[in-house]
PDB file of N, CA and C in Angstrom:
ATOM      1  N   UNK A   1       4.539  20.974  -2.564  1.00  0.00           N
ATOM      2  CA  UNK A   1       3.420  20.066  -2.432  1.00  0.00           C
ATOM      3  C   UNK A   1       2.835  19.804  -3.814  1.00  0.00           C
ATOM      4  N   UNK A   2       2.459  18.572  -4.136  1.00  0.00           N
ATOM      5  CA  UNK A   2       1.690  18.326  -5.448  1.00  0.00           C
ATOM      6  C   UNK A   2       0.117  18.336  -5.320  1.00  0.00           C
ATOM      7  N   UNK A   3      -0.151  18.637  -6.562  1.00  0.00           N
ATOM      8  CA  UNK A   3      -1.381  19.122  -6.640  1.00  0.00           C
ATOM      9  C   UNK A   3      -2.402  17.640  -6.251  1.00  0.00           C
ATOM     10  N   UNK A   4      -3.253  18.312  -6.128  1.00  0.00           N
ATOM     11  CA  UNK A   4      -4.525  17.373  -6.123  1.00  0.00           C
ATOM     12  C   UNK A   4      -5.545  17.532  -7.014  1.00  0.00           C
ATOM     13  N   UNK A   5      -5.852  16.559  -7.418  1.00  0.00           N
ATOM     14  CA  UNK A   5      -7.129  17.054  -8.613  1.00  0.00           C
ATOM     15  C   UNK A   5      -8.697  16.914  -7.638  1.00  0.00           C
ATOM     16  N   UNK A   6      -9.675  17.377  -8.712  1.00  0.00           N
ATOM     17  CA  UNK A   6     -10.654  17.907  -8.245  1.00  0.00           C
ATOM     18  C   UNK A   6     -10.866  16.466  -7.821  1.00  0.00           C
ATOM     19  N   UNK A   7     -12.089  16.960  -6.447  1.00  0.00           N
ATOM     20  CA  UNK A   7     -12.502  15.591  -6.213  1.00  0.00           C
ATOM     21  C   UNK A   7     -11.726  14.497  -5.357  1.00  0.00           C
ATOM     22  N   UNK A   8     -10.743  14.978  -4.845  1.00  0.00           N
ATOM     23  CA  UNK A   8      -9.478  13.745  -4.456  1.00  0.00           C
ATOM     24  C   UNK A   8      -9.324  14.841  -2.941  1.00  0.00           C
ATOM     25  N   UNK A   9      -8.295  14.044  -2.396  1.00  0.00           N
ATOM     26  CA  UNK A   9      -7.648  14.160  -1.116  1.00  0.00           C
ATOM     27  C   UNK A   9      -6.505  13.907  -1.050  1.00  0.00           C
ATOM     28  N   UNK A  10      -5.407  14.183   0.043  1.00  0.00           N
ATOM     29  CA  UNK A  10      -4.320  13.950  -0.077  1.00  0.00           C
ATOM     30  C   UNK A  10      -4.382  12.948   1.253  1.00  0.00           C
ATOM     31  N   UNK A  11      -3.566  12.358   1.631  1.00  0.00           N
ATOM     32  CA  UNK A  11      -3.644  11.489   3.032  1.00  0.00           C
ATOM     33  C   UNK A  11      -2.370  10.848   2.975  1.00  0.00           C
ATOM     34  N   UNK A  12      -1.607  10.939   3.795  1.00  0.00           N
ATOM     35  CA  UNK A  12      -0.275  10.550   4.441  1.00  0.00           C
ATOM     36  C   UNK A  12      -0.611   8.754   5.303  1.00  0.00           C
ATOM     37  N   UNK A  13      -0.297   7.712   4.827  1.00  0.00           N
ATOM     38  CA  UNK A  13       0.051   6.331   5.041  1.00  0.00           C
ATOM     39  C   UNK A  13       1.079   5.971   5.656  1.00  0.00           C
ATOM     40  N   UNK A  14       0.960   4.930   6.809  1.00  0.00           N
ATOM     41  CA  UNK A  14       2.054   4.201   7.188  1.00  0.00           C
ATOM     42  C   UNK A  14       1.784   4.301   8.899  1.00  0.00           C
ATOM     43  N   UNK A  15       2.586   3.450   9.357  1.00  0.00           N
ATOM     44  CA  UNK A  15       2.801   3.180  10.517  1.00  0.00           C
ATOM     45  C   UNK A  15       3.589   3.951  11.863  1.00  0.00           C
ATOM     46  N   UNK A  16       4.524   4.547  11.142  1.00  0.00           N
ATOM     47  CA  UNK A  16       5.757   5.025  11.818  1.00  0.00           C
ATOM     48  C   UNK A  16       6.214   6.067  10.609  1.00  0.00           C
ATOM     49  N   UNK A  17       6.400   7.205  10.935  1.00  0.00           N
ATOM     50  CA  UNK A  17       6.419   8.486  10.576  1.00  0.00           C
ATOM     51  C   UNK A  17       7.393   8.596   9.044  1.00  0.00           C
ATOM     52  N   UNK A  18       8.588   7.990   9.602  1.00  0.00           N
ATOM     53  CA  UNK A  18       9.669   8.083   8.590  1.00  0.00           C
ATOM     54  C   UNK A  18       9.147   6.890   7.323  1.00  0.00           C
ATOM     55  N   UNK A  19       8.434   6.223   7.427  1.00  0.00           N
ATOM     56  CA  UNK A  19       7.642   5.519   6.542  1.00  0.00           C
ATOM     57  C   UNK A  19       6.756   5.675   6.037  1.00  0.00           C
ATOM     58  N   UNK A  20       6.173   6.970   6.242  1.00  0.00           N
ATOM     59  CA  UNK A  20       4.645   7.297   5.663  1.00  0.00           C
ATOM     60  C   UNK A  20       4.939   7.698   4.269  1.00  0.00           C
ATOM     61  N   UNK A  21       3.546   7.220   3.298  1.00  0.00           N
ATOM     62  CA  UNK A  21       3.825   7.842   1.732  1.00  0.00           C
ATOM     63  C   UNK A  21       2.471   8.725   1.686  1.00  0.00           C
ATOM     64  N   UNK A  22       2.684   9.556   1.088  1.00  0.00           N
ATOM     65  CA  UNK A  22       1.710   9.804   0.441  1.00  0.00           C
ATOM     66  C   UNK A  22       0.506   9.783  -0.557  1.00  0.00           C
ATOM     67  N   UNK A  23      -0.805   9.644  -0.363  1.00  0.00           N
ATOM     68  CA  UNK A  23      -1.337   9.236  -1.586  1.00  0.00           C
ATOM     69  C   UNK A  23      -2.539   9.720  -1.711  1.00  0.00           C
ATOM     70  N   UNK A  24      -3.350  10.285  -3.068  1.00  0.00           N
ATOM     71  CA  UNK A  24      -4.235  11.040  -3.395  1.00  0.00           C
ATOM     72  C   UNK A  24      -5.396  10.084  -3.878  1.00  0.00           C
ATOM     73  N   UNK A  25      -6.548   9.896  -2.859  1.00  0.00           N
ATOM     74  CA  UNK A  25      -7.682   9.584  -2.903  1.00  0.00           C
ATOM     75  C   UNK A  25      -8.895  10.377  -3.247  1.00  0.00           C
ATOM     76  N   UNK A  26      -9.865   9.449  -3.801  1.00  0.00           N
ATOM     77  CA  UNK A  26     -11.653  10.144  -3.980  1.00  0.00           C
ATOM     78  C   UNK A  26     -11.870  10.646  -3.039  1.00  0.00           C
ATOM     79  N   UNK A  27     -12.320  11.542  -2.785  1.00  0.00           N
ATOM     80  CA  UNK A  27     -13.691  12.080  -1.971  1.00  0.00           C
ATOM     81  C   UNK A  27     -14.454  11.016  -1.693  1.00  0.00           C
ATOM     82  N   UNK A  28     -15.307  10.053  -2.797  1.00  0.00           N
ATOM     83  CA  UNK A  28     -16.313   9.540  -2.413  1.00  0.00           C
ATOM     84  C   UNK A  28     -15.779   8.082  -1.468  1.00  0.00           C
ATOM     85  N   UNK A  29     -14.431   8.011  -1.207  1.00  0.00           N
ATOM     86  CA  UNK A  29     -13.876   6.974  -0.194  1.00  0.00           C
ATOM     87  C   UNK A  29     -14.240   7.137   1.192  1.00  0.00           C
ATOM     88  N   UNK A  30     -14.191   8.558   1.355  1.00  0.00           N
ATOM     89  CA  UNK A  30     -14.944   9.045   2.606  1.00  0.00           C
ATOM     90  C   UNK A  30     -16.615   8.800   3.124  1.00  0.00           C
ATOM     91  N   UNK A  31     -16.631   8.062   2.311  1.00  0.00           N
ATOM     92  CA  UNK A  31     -18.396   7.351   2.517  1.00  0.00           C
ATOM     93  C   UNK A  31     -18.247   6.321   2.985  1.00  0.00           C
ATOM     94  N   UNK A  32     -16.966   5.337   2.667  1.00  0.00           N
ATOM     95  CA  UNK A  32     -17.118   3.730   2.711  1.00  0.00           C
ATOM     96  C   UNK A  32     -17.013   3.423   4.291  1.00  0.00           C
ATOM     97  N   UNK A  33     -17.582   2.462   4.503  1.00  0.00           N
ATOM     98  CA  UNK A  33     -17.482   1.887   5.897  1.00  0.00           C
ATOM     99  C   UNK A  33     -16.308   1.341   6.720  1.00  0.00           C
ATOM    100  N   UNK A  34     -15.507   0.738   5.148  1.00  0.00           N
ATOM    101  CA  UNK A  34     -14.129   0.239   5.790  1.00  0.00           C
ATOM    102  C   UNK A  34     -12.920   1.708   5.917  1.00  0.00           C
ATOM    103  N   UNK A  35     -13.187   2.524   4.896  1.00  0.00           N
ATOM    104  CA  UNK A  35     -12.322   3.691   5.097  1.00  0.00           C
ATOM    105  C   UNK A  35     -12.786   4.982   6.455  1.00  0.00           C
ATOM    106  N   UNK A  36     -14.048   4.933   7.015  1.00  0.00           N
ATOM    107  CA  UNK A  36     -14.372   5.075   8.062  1.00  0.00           C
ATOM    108  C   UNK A  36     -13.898   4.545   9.244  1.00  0.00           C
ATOM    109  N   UNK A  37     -13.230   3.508   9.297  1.00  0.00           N
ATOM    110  CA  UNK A  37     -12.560   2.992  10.520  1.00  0.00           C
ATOM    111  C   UNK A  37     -11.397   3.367  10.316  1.00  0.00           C
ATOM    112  N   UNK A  38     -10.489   3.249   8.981  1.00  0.00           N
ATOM    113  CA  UNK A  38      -8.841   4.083   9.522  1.00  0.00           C
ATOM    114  C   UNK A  38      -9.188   5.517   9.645  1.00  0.00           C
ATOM    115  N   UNK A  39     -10.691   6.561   9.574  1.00  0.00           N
ATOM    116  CA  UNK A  39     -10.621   7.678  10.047  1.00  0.00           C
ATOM    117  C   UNK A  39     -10.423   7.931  11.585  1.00  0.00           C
ATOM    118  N   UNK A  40     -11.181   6.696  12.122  1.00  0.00           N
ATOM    119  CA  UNK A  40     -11.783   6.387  13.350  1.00  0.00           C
ATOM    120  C   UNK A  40     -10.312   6.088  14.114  1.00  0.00           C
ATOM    121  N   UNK A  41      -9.454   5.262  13.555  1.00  0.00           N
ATOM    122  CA  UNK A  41      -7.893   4.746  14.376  1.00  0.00           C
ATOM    123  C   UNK A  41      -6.993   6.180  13.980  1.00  0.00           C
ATOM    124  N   UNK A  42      -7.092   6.819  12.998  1.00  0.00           N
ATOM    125  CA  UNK A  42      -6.253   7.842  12.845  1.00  0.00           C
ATOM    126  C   UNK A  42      -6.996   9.071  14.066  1.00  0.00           C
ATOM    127  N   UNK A  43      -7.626   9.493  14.403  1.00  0.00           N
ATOM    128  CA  UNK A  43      -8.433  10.025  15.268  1.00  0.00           C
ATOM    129  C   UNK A  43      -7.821   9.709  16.467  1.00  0.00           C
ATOM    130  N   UNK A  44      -8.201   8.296  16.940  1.00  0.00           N
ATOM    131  CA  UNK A  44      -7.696   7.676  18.303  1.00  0.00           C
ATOM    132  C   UNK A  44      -6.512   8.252  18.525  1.00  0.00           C
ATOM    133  N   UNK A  45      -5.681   7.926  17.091  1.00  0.00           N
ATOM    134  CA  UNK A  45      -3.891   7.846  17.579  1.00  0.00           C
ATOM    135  C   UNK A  45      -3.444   9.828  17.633  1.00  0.00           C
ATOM    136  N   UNK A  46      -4.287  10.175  16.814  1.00  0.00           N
ATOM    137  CA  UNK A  46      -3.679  11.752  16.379  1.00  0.00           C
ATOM    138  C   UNK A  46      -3.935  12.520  16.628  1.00  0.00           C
ATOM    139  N   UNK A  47      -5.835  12.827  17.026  1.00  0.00           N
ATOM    140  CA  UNK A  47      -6.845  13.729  16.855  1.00  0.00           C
ATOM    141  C   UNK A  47      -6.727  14.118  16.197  1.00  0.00           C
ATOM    142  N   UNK A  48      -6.653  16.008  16.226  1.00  0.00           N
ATOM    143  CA  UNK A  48      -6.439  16.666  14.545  1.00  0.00           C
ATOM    144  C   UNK A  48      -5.279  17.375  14.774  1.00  0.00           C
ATOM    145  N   UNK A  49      -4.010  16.510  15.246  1.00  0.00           N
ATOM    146  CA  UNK A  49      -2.564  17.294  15.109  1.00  0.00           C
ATOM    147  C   UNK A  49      -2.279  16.172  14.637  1.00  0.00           C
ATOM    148  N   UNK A  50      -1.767  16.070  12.877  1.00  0.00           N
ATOM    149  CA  UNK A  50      -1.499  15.778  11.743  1.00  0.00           C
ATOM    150  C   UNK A  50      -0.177  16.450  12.310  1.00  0.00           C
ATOM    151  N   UNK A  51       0.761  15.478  12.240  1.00  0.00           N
ATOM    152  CA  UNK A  51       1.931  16.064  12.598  1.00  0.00           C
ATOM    153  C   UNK A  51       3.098  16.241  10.721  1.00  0.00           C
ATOM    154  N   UNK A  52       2.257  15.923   9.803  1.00  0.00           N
ATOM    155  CA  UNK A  52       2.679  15.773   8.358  1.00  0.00           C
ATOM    156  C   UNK A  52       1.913  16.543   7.709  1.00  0.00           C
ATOM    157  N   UNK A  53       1.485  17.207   7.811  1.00  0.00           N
ATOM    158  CA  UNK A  53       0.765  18.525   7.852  1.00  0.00           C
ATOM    159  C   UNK A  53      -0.962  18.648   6.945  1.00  0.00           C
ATOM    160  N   UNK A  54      -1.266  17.151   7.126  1.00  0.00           N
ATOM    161  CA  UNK A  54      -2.176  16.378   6.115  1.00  0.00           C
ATOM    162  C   UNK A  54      -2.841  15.809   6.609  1.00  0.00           C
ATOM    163  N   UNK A  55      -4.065  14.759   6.566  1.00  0.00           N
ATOM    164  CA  UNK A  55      -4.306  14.116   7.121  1.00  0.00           C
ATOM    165  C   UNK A  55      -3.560  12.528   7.300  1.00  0.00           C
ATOM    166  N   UNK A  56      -3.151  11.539   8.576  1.00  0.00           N
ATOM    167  CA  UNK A  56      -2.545  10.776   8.706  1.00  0.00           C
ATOM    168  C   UNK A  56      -3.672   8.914   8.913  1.00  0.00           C
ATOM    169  N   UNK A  57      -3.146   8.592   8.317  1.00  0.00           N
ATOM    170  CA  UNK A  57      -3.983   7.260   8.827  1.00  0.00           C
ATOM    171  C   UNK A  57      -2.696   6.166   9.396  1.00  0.00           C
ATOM    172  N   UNK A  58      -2.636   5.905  10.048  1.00  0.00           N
ATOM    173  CA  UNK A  58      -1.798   5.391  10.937  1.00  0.00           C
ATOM    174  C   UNK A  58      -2.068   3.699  10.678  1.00  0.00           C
ATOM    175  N   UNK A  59      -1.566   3.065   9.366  1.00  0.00           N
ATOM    176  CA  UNK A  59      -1.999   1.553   8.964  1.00  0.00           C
ATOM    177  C   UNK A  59      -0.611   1.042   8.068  1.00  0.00           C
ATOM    178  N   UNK A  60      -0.230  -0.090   7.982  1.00  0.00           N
ATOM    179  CA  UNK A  60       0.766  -0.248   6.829  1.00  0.00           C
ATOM    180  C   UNK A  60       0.260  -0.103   5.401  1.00  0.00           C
ATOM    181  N   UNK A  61       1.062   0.423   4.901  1.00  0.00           N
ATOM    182  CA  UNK A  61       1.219   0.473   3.394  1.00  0.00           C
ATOM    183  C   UNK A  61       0.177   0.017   3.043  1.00  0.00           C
ATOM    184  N   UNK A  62       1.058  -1.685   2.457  1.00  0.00           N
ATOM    185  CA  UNK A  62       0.633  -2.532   2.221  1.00  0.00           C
ATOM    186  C   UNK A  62      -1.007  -2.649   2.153  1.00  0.00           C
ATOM    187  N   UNK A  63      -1.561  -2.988   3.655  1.00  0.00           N
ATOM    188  CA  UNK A  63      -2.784  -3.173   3.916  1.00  0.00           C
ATOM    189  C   UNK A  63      -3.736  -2.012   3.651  1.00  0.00           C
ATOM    190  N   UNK A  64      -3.310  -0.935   3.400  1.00  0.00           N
ATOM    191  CA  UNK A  64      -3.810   0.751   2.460  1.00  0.00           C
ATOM    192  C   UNK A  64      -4.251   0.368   1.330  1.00  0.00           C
ATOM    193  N   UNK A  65      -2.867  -0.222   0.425  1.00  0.00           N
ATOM    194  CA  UNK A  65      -3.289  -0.380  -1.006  1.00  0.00           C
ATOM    195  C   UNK A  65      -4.224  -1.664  -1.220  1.00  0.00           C
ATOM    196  N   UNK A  66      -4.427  -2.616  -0.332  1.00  0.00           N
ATOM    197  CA  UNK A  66      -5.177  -3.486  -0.192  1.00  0.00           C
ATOM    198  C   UNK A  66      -6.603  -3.027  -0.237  1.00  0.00           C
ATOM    199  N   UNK A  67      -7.134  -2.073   0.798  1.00  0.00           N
ATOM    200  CA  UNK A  67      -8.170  -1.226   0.703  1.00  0.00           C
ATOM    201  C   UNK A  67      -8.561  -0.440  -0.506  1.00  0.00           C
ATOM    202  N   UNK A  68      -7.325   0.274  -0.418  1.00  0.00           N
ATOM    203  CA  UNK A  68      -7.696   1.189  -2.074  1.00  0.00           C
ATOM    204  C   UNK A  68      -8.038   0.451  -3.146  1.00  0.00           C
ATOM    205  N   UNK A  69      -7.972  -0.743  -3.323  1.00  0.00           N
ATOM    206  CA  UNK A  69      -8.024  -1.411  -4.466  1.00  0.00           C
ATOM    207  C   UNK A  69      -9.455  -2.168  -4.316  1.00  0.00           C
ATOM    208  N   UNK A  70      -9.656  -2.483  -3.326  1.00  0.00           N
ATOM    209  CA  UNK A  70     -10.890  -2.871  -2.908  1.00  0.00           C
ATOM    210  C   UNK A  70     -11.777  -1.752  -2.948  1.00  0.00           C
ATOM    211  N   UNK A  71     -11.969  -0.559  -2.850  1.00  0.00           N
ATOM    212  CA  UNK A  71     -12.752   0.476  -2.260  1.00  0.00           C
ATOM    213  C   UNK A  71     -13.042   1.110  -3.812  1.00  0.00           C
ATOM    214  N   UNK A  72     -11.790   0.626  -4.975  1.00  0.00           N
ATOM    215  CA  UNK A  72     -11.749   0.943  -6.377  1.00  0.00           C
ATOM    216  C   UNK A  72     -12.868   0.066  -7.227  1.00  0.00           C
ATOM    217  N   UNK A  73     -12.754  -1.386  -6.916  1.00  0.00           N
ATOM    218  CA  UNK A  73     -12.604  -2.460  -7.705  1.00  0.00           C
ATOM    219  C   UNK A  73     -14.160  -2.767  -7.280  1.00  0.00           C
ATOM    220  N   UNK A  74     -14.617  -2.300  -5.842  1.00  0.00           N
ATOM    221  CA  UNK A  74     -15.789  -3.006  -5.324  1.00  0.00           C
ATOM    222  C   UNK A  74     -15.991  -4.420  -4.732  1.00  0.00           C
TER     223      UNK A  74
END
């Protein structure tokens, strides 16, 4: 497993299992309103059996880094 730096998270992306990436987010993302709803759909779909042994948000890629960049950029 790779490290995480202080302050960050790890969180497993994607739709369908064999497609998920991994990627290391802020802490303070966990405040935002829009990253509050893929907590809210990852919840629905998973509860807390993270079957990737991480937390999962269950969204495409794509539309992830769309967020992240937004959630970066403001």
């Amino acid at each position: 497993m790779l490290d995480v730096p202080k302050g960050h998270f790890a969180i497993y992306v994607g739709e369908e299992e064999e497609e998920r990436k991994r990627f290391v987010v802020p802490i303070s993302h966990l405040k935002h309103p829009l990253f509050q709803i893929l907590l809210s759909k990852a919840e629905e779909e998973f509860g807390f059996d993270h079957q990737m042994g991480g937390l999962t948000i269950p969204c495409a890629e794509d539309d992830f880094i769309v967020l992240a960049s937004h959630l970066i950029n403001g």
